[in-house]
N, C-alpha and C. Protein backbone atom coordinates (compact mmCIF):
# COMPACT_ATOMS: atom_id res chain seq x y z
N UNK A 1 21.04 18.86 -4.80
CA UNK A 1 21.27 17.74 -3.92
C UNK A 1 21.86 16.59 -4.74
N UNK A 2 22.77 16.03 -3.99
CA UNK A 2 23.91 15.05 -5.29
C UNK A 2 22.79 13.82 -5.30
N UNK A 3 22.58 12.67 -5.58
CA UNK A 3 21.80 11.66 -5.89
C UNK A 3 22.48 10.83 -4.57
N UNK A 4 23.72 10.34 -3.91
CA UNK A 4 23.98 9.63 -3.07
C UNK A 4 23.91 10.42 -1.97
N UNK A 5 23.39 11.34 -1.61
CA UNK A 5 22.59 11.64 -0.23
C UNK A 5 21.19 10.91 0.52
N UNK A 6 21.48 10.58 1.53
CA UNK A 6 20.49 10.62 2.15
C UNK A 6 19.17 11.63 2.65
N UNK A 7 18.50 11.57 2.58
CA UNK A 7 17.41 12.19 2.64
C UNK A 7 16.21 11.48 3.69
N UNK A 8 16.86 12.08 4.90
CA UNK A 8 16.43 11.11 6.34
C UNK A 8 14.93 11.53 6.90
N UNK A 9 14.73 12.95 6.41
CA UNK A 9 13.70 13.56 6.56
C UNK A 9 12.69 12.58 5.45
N UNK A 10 12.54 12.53 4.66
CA UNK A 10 11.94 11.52 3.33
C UNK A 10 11.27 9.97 4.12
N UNK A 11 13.14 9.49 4.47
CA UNK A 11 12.38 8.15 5.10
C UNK A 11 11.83 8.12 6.06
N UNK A 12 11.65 9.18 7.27
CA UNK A 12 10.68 9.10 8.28
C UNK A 12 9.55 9.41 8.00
N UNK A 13 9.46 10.26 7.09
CA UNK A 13 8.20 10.83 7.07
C UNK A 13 7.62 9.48 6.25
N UNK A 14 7.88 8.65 5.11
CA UNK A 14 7.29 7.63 4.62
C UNK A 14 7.55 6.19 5.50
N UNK A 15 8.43 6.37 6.58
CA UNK A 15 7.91 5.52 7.86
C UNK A 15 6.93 5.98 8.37
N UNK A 16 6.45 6.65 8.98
CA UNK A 16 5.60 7.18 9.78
C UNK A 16 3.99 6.87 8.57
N UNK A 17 4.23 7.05 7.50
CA UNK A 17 3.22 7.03 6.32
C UNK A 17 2.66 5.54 6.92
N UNK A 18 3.63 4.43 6.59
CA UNK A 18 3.50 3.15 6.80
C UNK A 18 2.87 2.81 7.96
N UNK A 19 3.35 3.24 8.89
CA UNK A 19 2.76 2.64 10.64
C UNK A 19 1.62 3.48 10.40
N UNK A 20 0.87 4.89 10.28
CA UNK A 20 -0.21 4.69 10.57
C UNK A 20 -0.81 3.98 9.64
N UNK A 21 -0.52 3.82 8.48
CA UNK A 21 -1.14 2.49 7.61
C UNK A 21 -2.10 1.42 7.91
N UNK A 22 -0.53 0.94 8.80
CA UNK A 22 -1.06 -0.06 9.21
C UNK A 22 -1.89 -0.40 10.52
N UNK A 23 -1.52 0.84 11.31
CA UNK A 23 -2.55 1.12 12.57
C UNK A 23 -3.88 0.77 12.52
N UNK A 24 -3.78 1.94 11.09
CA UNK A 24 -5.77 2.10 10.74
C UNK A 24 -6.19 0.59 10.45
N UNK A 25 -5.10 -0.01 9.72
CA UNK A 25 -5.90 -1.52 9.87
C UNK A 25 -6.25 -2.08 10.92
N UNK A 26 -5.30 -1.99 11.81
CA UNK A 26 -5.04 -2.63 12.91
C UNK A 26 -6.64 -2.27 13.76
N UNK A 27 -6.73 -1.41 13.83
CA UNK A 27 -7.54 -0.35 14.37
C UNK A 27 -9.25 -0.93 14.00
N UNK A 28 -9.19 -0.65 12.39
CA UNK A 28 -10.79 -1.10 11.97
C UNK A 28 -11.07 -2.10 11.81
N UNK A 29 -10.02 -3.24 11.53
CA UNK A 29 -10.11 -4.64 11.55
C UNK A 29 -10.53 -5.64 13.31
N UNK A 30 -9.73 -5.19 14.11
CA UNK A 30 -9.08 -5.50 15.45
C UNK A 30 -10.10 -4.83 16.41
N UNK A 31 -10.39 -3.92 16.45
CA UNK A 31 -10.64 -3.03 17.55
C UNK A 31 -11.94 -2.53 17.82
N UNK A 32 -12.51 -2.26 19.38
CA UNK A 32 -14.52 -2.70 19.55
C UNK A 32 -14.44 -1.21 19.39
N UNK A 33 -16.06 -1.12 18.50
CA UNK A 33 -16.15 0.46 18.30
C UNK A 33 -15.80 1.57 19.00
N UNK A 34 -15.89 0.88 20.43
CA UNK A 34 -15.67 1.93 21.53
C UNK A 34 -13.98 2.36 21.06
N UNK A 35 -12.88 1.67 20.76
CA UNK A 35 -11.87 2.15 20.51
C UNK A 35 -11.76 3.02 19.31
N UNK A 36 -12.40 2.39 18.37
CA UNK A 36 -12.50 3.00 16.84
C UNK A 36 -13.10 4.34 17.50
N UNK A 37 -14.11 4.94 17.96
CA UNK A 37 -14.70 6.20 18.53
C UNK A 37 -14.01 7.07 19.48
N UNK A 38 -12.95 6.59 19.98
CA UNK A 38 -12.64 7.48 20.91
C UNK A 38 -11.13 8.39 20.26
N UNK A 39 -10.95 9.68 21.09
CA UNK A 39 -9.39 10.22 20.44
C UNK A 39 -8.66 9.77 19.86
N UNK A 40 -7.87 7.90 20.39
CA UNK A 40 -7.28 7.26 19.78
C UNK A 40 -7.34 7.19 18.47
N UNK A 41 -8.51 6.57 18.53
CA UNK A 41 -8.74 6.06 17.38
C UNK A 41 -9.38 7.26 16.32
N UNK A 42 -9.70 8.27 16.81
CA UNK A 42 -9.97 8.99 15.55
C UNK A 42 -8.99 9.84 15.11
N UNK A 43 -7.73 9.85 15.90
CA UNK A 43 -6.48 10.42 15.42
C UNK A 43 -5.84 9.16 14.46
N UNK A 44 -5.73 8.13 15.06
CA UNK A 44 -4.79 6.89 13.90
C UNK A 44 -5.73 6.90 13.00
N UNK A 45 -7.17 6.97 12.90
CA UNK A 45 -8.32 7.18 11.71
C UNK A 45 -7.42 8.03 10.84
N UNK A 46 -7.48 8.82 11.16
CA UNK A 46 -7.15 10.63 10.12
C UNK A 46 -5.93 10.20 9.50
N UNK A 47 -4.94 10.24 10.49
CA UNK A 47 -3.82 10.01 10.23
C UNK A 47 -3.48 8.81 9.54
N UNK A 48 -4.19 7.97 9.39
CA UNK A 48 -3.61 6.56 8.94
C UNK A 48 -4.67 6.20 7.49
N UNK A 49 -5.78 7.31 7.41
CA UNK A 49 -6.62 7.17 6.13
C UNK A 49 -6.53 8.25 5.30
N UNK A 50 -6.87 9.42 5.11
CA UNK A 50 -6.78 9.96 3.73
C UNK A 50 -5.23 10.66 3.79
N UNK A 51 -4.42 11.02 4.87
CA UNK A 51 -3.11 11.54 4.09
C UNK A 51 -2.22 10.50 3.66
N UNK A 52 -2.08 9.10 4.13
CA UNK A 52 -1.05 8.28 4.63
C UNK A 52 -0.58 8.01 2.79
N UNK A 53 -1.15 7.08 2.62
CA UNK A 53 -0.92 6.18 1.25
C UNK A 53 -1.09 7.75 -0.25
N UNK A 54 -1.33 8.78 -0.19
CA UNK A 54 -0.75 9.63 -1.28
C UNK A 54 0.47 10.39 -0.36
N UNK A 55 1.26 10.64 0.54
CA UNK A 55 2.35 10.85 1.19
C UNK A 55 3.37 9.80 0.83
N UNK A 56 2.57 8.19 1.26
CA UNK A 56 3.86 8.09 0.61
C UNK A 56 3.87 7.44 -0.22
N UNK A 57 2.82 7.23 -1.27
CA UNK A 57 3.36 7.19 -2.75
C UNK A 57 4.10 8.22 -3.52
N UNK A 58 3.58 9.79 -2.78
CA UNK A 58 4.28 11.09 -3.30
C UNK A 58 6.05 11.12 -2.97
N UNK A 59 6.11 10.44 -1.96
CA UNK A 59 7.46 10.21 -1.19
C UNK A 59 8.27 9.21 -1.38
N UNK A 60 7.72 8.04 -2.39
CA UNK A 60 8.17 6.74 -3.04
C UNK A 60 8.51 7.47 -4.41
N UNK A 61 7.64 8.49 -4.78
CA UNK A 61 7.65 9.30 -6.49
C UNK A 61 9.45 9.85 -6.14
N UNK A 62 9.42 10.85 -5.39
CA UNK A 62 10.71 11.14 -4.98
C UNK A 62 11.94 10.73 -4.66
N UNK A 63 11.68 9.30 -4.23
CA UNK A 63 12.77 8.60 -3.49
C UNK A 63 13.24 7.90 -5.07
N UNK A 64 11.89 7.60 -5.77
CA UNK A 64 13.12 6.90 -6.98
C UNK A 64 13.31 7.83 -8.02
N UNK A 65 13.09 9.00 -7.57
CA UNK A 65 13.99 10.21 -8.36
C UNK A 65 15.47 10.05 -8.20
N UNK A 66 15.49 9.95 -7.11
CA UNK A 66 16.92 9.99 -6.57
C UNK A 66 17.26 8.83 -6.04
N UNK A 67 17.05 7.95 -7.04
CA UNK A 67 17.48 6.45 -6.54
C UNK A 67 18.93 6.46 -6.97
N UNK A 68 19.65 6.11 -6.27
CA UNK A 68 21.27 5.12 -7.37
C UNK A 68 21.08 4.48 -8.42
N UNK A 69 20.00 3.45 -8.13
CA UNK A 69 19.34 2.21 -8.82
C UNK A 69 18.51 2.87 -10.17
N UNK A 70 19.11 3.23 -11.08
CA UNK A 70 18.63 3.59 -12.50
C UNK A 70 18.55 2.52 -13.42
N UNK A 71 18.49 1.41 -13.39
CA UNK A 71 18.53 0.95 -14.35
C UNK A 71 17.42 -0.21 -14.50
N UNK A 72 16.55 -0.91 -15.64
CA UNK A 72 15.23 -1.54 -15.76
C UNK A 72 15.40 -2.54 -14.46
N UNK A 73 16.67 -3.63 -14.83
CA UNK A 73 15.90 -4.92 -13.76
C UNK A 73 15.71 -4.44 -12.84
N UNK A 74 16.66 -3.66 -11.86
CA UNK A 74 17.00 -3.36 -10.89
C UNK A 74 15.37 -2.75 -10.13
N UNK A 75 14.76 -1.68 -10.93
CA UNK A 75 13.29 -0.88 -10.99
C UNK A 75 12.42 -2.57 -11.06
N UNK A 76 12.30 -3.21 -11.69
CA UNK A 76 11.20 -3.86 -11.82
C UNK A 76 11.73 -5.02 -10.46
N UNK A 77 12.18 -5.55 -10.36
CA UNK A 77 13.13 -6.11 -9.17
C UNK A 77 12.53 -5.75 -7.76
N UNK A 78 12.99 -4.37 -7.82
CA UNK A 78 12.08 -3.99 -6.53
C UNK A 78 10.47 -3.47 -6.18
N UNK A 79 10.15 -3.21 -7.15
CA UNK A 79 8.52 -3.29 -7.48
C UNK A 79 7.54 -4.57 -7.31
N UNK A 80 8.71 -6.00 -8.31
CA UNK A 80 8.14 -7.14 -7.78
C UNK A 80 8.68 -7.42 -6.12
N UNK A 81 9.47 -6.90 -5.32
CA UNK A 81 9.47 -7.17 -4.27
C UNK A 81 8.74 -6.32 -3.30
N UNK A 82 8.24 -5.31 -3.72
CA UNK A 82 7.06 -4.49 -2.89
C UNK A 82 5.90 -5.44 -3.00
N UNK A 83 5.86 -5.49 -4.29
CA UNK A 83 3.98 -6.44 -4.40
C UNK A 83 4.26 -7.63 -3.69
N UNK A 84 5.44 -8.41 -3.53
CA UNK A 84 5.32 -10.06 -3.01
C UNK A 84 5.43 -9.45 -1.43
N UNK A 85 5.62 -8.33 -0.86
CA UNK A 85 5.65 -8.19 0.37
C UNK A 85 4.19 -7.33 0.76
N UNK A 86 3.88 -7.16 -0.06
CA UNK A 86 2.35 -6.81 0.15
C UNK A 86 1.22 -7.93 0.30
N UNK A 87 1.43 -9.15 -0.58
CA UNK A 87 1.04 -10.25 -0.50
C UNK A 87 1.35 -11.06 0.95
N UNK A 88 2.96 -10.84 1.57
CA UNK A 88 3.39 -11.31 2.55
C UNK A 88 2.42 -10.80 3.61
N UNK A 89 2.31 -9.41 3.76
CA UNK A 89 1.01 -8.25 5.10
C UNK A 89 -0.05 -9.16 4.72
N UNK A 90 -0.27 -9.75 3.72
CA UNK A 90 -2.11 -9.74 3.57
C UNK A 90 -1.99 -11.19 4.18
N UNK A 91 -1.24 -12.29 4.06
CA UNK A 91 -1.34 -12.87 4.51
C UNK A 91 -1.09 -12.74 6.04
N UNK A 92 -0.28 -12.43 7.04
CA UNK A 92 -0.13 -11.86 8.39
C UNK A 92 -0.96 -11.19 8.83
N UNK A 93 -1.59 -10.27 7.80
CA UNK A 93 -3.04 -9.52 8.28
C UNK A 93 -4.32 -9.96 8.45
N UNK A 94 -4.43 -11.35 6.77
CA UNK A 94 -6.32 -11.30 7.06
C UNK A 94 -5.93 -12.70 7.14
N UNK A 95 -5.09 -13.81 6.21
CA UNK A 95 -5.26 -15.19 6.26
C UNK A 95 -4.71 -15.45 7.99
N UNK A 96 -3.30 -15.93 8.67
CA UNK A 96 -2.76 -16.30 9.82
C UNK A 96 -3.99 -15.72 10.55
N UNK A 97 -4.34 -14.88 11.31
CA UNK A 97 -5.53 -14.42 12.20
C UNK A 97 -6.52 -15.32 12.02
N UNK A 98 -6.99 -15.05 10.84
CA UNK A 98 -8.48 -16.02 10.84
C UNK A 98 -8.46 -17.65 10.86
N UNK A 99 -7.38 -17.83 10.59
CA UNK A 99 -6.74 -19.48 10.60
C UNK A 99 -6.48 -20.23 12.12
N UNK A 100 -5.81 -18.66 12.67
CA UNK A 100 -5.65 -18.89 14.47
C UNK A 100 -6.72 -18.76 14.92
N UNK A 101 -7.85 -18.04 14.88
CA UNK A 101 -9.00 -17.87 15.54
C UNK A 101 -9.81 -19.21 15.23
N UNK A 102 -9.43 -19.80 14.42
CA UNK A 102 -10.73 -20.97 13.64
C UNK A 102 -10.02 -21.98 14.81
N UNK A 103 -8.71 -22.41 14.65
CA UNK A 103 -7.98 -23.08 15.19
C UNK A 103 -8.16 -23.56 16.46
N UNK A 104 -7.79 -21.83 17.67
CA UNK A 104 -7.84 -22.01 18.73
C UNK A 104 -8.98 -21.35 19.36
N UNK A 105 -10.11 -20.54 18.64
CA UNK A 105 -11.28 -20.51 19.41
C UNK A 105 -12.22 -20.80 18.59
N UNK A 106 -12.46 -21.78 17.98
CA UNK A 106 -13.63 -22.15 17.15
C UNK A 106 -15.11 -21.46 17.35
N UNK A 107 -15.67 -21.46 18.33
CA UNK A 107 -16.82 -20.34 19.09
C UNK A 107 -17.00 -19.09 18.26
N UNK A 108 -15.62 -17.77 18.47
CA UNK A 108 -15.32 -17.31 18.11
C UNK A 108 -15.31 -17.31 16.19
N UNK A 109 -14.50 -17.59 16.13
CA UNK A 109 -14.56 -17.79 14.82
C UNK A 109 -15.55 -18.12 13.46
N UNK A 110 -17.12 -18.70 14.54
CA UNK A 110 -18.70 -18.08 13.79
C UNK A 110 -18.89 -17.17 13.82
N UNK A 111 -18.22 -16.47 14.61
CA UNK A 111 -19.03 -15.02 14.41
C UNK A 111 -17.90 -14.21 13.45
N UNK A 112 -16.75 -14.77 12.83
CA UNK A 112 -16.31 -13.56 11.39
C UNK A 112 -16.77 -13.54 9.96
N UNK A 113 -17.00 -12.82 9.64
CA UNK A 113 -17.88 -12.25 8.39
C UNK A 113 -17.56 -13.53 7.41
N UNK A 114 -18.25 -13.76 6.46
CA UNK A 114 -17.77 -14.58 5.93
C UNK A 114 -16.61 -13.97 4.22
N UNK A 115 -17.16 -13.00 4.24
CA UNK A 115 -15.90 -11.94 3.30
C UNK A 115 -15.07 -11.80 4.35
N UNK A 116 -14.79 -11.68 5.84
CA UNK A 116 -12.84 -11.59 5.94
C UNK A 116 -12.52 -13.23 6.48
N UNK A 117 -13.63 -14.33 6.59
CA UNK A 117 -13.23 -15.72 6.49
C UNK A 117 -12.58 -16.35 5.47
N UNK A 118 -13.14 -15.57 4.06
CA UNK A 118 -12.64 -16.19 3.22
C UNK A 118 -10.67 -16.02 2.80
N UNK A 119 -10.07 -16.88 3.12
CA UNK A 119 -8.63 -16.92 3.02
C UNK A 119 -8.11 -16.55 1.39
N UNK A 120 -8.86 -16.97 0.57
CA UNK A 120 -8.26 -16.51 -0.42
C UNK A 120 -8.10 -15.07 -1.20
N UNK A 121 -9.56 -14.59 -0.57
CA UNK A 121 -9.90 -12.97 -1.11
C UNK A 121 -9.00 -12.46 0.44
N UNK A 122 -8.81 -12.64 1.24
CA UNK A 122 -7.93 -12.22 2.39
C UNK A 122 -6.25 -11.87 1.65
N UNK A 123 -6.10 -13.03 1.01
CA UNK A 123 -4.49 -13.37 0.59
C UNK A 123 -4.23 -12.17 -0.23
N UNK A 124 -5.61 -12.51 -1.49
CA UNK A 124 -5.29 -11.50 -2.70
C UNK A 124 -5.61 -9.77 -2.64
N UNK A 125 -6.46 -9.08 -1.71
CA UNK A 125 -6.42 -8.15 -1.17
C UNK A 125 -5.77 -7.21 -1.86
N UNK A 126 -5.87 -6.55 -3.02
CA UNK A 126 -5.11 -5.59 -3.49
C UNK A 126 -5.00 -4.35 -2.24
N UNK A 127 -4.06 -3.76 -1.86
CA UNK A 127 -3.82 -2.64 -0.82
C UNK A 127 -2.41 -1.84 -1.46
N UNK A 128 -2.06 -0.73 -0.42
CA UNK A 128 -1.36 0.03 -1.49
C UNK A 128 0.39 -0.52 -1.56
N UNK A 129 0.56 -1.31 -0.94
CA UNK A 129 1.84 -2.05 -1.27
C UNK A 129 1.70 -3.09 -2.83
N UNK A 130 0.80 -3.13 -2.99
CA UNK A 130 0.35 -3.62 -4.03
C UNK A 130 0.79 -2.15 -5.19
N UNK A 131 -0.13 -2.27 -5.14
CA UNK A 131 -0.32 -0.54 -5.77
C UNK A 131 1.64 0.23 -6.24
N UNK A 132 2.23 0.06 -5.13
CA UNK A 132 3.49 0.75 -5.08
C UNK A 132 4.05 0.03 -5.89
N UNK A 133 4.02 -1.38 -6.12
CA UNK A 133 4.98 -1.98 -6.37
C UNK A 133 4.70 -1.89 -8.05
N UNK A 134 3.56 -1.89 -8.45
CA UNK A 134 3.04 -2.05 -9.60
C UNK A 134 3.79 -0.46 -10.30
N UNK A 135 3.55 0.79 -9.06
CA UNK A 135 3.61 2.26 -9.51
C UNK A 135 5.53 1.92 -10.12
N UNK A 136 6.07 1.38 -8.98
CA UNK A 136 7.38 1.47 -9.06
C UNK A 136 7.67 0.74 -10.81
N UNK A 137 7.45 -0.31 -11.05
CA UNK A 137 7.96 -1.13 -12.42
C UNK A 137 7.07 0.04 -13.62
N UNK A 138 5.97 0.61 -13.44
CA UNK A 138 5.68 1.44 -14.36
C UNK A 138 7.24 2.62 -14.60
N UNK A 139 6.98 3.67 -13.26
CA UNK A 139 8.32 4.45 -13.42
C UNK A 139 9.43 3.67 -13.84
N UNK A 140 9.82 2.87 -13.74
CA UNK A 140 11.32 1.93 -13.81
C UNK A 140 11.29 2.25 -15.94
N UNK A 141 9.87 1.55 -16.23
CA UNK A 141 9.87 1.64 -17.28
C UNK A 141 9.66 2.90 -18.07
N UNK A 142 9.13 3.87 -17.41
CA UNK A 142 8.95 5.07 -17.71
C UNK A 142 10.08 5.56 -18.13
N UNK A 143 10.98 5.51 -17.07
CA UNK A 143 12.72 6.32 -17.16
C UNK A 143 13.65 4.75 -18.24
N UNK A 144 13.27 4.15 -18.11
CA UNK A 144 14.15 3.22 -19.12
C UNK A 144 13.65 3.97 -20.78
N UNK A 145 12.18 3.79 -20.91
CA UNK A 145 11.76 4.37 -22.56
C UNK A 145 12.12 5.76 -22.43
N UNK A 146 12.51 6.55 -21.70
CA UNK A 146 12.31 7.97 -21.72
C UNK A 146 11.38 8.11 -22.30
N UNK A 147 10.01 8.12 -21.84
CA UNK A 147 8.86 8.84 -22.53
C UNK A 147 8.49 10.07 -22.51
N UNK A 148 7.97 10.84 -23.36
CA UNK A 148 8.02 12.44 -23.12
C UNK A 148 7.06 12.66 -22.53
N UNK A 149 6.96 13.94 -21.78
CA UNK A 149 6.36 14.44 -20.60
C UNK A 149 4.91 14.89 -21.09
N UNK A 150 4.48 15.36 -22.39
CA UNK A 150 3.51 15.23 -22.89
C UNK A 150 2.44 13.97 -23.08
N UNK A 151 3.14 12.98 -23.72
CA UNK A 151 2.84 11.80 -23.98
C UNK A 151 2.61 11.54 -22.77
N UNK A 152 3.10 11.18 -21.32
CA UNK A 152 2.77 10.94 -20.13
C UNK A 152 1.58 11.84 -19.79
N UNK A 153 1.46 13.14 -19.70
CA UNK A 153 0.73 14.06 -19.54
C UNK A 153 -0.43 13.67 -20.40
N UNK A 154 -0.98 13.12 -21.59
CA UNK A 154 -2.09 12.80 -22.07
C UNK A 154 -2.38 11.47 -21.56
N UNK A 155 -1.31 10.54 -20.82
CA UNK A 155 -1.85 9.09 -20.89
C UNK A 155 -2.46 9.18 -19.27
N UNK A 156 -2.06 10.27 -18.43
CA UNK A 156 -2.70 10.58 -17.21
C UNK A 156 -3.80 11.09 -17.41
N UNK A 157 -4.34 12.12 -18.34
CA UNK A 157 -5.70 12.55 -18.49
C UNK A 157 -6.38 11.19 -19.11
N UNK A 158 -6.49 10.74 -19.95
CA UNK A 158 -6.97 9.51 -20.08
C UNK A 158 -7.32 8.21 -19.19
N UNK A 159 -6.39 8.08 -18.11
CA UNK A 159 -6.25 7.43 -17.78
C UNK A 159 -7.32 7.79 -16.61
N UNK A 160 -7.60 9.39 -15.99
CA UNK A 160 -8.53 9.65 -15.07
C UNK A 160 -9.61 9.75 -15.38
N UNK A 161 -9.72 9.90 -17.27
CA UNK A 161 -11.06 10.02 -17.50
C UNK A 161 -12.02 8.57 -17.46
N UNK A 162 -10.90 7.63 -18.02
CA UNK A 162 -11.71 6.59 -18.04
C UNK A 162 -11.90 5.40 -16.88
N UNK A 163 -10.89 5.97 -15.93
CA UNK A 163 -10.92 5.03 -14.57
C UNK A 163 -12.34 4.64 -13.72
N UNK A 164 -12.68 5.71 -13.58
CA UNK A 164 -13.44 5.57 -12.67
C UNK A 164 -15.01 4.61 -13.38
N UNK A 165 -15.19 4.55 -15.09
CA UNK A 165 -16.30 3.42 -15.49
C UNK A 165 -15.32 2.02 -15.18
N UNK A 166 -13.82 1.63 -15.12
CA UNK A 166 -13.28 0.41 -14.73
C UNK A 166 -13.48 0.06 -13.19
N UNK A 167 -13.71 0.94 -12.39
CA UNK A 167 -13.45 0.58 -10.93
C UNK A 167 -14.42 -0.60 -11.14
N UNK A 168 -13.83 -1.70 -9.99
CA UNK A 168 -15.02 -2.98 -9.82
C UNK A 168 -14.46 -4.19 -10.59
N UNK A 169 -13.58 -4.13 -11.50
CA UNK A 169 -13.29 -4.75 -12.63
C UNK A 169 -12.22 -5.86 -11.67
């Protein structure tokens, strides 16, 4: 496959990754248990929680296989523009909502948790647009050093062995 093909099958399927994404938010954030419990919702559940975000990070792995865009700024460029648009969702997702609810139904607005009240842990929200953007400037730099596939291959075992005593950090 030449590198300036499209690969239309790729971007739907990592559209489709995205919307239920963001469904499931939509969904567990937004929505009275009775919705979260019923077909609906336990299909956008499935679908929008454990396949979504390794599909399409697996499908982001691929796409900048066959990017045009080979070269460092260009890779780190768009990585920092995944994370500042991940920052952009978190704000549209947890800060604007809770700002409108305080605003225009004050009533309302005692009764949200005080972890998704808080606007600033709302803003900063690591989620996987976060995540992508960070994955993307790693690869960018990956293929700029050409690092060998070994050397990568030990810094991934390492990296799984010791992750999971950092989680929390």
């Amino acid at each position: 496959m030449s590198q300036q093909e499209r690969v239309y099958a790729v971007d739907l399927a990592r559209g489709l990754a995205v919307a239920f994404m963001i469904w499931v938010h939509v969904l567990l954030t937004y929505s009275t248990p009775e919705v979260v419990n019923s077909i609906f919702g336990i299909i956008i559940a499935f679908l929008g929680s454990p396949p979504a975000a390794p599909v399409f990070m697996t499908l982001m792995g691929l796409s900048f296989y066959y990017s045009r865009n080979k070269d460092l700024k260009s890779g780190i460029r768009r990585g920092l523009q995944i994370i500042l648009f991940g920052y952009l969702l978190n704000f549209f997702r947890g800060v604007l909502p809770v700002y409108m609810t305080g605003l225009l139904a004050p009533s309302k607005a005692a009764g949200i948790p005080a972890a998704v009240a808080d606007y600033m842990d709302a803003f900063l929200e690591l989620d996987i647009l976060q995540f992508a953007g960070l994955a993307f400037i790693v690869m960018s730099l990956i293929r700029y050093w050409k690092v060998n596939k070994y050397v990568l291959l030990f810094l991934a075992l390492v990296i799984a062995v010791i992750s999971p005593y950092m989680w929390g950090f």
